[in-house]
C-alpha atoms as a PDB file:
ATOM      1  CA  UNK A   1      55.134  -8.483   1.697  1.00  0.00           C
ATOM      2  CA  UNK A   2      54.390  -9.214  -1.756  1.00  0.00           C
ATOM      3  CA  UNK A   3      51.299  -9.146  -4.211  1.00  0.00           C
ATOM      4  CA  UNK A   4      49.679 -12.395  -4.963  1.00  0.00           C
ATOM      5  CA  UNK A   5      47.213 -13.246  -7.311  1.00  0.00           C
ATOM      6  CA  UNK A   6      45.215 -16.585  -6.742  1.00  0.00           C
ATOM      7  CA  UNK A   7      43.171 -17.619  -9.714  1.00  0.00           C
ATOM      8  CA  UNK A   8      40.578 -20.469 -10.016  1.00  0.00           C
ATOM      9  CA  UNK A   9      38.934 -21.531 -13.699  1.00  0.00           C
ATOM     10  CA  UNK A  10      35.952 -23.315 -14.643  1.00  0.00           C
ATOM     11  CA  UNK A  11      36.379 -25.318 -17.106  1.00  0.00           C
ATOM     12  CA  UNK A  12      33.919 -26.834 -20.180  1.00  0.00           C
ATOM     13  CA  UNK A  13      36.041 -29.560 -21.566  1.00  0.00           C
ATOM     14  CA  UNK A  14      39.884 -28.342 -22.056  1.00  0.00           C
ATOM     15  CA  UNK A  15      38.564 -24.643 -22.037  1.00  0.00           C
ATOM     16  CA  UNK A  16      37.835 -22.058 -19.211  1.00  0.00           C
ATOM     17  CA  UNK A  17      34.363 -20.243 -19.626  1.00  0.00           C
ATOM     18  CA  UNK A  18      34.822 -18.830 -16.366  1.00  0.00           C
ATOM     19  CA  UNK A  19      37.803 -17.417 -13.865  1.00  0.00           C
ATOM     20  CA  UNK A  20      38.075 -15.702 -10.241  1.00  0.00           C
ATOM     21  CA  UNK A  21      40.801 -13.654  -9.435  1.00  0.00           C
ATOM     22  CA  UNK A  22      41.656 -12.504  -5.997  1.00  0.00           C
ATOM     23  CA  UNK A  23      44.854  -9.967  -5.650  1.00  0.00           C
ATOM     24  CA  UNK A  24      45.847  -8.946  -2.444  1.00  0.00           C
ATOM     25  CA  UNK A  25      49.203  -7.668  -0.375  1.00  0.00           C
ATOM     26  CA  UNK A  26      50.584 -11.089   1.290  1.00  0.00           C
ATOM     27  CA  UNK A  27      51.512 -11.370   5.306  1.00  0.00           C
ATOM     28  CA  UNK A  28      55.492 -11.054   5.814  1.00  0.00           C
ATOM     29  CA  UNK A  29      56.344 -14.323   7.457  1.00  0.00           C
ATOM     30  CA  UNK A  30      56.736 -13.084  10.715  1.00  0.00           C
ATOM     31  CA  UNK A  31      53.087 -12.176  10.621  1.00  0.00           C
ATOM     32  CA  UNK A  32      52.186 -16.023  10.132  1.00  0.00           C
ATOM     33  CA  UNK A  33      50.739 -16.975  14.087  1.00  0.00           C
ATOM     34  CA  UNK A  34      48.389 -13.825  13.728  1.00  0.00           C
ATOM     35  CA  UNK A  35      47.071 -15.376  10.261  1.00  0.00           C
ATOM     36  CA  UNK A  36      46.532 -18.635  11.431  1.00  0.00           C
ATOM     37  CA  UNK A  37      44.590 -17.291  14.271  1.00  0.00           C
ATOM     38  CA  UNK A  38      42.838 -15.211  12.023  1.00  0.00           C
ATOM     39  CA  UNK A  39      41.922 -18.023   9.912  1.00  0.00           C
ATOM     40  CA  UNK A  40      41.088 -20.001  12.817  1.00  0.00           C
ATOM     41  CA  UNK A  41      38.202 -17.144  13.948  1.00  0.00           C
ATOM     42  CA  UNK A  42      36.959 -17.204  10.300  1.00  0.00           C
ATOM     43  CA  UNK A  43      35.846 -21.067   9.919  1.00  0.00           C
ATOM     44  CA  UNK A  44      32.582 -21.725   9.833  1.00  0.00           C
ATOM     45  CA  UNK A  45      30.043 -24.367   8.917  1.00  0.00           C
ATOM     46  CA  UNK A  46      29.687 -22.978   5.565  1.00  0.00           C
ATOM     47  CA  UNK A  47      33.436 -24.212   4.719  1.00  0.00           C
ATOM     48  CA  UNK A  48      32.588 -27.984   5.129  1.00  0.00           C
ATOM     49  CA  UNK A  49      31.564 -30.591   3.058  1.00  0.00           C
ATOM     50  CA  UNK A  50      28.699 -32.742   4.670  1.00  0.00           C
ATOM     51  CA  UNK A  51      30.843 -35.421   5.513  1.00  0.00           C
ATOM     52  CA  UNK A  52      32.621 -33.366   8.431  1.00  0.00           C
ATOM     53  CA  UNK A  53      29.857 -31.064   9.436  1.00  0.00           C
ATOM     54  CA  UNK A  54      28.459 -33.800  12.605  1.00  0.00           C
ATOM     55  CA  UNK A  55      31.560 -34.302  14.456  1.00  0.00           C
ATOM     56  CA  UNK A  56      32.351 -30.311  13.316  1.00  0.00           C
ATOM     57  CA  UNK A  57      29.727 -29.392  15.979  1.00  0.00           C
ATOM     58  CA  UNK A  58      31.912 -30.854  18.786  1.00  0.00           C
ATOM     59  CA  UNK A  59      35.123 -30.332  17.042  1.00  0.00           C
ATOM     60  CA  UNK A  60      35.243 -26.650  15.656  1.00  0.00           C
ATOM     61  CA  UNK A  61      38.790 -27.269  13.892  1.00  0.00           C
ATOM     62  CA  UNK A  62      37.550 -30.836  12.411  1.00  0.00           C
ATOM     63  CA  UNK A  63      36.976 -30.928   8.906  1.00  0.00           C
ATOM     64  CA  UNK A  64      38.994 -27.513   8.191  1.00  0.00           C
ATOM     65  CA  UNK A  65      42.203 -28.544   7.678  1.00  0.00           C
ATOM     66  CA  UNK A  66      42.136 -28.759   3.723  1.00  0.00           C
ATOM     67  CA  UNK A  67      41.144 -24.943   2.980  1.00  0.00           C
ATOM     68  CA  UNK A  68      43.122 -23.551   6.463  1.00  0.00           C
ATOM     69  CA  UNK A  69      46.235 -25.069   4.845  1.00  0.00           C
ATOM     70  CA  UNK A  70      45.840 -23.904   1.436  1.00  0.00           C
ATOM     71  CA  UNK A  71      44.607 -20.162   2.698  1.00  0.00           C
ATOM     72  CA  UNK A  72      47.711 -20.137   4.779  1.00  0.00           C
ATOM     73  CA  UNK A  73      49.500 -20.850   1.973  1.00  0.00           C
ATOM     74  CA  UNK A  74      48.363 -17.951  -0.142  1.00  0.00           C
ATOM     75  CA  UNK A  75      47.912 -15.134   2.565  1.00  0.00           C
ATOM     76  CA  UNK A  76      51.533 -15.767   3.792  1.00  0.00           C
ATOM     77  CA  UNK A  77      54.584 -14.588   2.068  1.00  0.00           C
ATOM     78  CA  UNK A  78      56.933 -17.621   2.677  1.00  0.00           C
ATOM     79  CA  UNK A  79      58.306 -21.386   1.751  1.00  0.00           C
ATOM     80  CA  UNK A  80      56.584 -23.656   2.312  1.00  0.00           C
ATOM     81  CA  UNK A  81      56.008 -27.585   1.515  1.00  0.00           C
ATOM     82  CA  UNK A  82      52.213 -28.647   1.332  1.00  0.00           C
ATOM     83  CA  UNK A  83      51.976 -31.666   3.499  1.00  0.00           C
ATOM     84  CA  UNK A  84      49.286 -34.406   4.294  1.00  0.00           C
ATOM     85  CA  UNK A  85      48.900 -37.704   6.366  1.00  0.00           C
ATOM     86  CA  UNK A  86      46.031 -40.234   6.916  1.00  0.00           C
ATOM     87  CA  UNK A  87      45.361 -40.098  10.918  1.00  0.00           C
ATOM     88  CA  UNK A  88      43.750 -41.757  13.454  1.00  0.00           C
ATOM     89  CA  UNK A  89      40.251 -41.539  12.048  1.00  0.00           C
ATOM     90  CA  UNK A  90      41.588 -42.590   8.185  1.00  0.00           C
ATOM     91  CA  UNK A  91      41.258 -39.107   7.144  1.00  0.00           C
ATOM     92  CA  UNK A  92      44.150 -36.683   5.223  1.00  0.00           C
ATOM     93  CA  UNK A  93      45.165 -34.220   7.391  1.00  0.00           C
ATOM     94  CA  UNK A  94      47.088 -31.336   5.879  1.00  0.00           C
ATOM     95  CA  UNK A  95      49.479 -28.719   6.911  1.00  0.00           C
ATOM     96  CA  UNK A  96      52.501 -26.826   5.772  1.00  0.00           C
ATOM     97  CA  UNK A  97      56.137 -26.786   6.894  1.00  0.00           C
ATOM     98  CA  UNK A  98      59.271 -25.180   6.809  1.00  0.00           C
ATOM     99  CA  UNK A  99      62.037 -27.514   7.441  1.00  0.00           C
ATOM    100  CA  UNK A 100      61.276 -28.865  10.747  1.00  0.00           C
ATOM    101  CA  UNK A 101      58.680 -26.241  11.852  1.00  0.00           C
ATOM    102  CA  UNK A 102      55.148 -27.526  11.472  1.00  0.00           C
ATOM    103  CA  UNK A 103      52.258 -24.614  10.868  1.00  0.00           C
ATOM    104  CA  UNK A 104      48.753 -26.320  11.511  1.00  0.00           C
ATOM    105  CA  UNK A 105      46.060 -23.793  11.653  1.00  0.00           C
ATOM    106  CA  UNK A 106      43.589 -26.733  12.685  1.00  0.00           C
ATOM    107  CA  UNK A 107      46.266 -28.921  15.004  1.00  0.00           C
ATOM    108  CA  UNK A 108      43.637 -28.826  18.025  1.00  0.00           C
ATOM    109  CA  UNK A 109      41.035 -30.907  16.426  1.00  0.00           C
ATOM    110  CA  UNK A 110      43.575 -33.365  17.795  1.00  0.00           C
ATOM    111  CA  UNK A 111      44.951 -32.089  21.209  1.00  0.00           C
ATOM    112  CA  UNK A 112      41.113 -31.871  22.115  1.00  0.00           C
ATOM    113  CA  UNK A 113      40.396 -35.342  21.736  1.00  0.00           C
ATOM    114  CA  UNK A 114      43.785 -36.336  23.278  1.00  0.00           C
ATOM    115  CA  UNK A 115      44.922 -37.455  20.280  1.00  0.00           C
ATOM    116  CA  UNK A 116      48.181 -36.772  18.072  1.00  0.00           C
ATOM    117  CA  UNK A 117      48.336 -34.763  14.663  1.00  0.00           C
ATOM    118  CA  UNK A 118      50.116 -37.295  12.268  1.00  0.00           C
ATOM    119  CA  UNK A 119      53.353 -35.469  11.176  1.00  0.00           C
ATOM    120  CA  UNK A 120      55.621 -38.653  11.316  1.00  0.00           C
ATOM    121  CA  UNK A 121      53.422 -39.961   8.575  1.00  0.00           C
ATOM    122  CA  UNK A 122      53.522 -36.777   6.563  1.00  0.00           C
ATOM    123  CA  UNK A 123      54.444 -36.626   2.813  1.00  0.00           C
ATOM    124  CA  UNK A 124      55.024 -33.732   0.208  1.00  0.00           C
ATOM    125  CA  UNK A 125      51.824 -33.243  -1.345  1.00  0.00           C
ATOM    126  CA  UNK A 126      49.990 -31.156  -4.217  1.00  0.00           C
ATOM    127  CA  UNK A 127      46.592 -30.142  -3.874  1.00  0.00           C
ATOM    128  CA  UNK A 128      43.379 -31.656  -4.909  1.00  0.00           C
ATOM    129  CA  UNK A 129      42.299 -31.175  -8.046  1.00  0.00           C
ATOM    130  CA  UNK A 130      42.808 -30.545 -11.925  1.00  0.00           C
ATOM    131  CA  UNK A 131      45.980 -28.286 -12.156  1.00  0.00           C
ATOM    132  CA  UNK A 132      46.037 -27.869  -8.183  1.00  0.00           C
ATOM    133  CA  UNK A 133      43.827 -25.404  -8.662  1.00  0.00           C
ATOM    134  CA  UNK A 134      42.952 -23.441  -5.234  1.00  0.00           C
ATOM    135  CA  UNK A 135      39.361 -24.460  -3.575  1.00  0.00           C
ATOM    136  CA  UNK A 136      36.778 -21.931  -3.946  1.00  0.00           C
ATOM    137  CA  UNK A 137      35.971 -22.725   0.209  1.00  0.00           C
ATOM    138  CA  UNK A 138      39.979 -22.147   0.236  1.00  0.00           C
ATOM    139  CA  UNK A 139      39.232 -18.582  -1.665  1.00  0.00           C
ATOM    140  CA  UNK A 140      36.380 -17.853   0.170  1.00  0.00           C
ATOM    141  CA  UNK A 141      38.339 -17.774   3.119  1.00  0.00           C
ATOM    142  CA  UNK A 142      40.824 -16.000   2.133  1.00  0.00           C
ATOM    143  CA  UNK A 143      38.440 -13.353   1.248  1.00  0.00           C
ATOM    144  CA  UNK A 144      36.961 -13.843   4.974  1.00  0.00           C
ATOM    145  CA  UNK A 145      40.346 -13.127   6.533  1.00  0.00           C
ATOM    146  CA  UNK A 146      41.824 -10.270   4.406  1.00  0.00           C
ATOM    147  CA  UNK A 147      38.773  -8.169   6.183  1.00  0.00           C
ATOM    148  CA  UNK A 148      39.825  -4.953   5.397  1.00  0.00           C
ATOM    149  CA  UNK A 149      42.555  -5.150   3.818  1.00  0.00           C
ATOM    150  CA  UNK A 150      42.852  -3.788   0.470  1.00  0.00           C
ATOM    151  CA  UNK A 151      42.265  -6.867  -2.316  1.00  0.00           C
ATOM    152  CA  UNK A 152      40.223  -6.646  -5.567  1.00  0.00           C
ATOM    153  CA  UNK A 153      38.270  -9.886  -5.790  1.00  0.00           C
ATOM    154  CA  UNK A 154      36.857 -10.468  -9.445  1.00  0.00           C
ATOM    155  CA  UNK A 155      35.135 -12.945 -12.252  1.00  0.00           C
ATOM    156  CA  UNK A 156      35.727 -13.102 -15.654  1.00  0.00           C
ATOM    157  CA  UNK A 157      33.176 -14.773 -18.353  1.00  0.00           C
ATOM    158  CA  UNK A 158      35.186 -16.211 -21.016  1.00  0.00           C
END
């Protein structure tokens, strides 16, 4: 386990007025099925942008895969490559991997529909945004799933 420290900025122009810091003790590797269940029991509607929220209420994993992946990423002490595809519906799907092995905390938005995640497709990828800056729905849930744990979650004015 390490320390990590995942920082998001607002910025006015090419200057920060404003940035959150979250520092917390990272999962070991080994830990990594617990976490994605964990993240998996902390997704709510909250989380989604309006465009996924409808077929969310039939598909609890749909629409999550963006902010799973890149909490996974943080909470978890490992290597990983950030990966994305376009599936069946035209949307990017993300997930990470390890050489072969595939860690999709939202994979069943597929199986339930009987359809197929869209790995042979999948690129290396960065993350949205200016700098690949984390999400704040991707620190919000990290917040969500480190419970108890001992983290210190705060914002600086600039």
């Amino acid at each position: 386990m390490g320390r990590r420290l995942v920082e998001r900025s607002r910025y006015q122009g090419k200057y920060p007025y404003m940035t959150r810091r979250l520092k917390f003790e990272t999962y070991k590797l080994e830990e990594i099925d617990t976490v994605m269940q964990l993240i998996r029991d902390n997704l709510t509607p909250d989380l989604l942008t309006t465009k996924y929220k409808e077929e969310n209420k039939s598909n609890a994993m749909y629409g999550h895969c963006y902010h799973s992946t890149q909490a996974l990423f943080y909470l978890v002490d490992g290597e990983f490559e950030k990966m994305s595809a376009i599936d069946y519906r035209g949307d990017k799907h993300w997930w990470l991997q390890n050489g072969e092995i595939v860690y999709d905390v939202t994979a069943n938005q597929y199986w339930s529909v009987e359809q197929t995640p869209p790995y042979e497709k999948g690129k290396k990828s960065k993350w949205y945004g200016w700098k690949e800056r984390p999400h704040a729905r991707s620190m919000n849930l990290i917040v969500k799933c480190l419970g108890d744990k001992s983290f210190t979650d705060d914002i600086d004015i600039n």
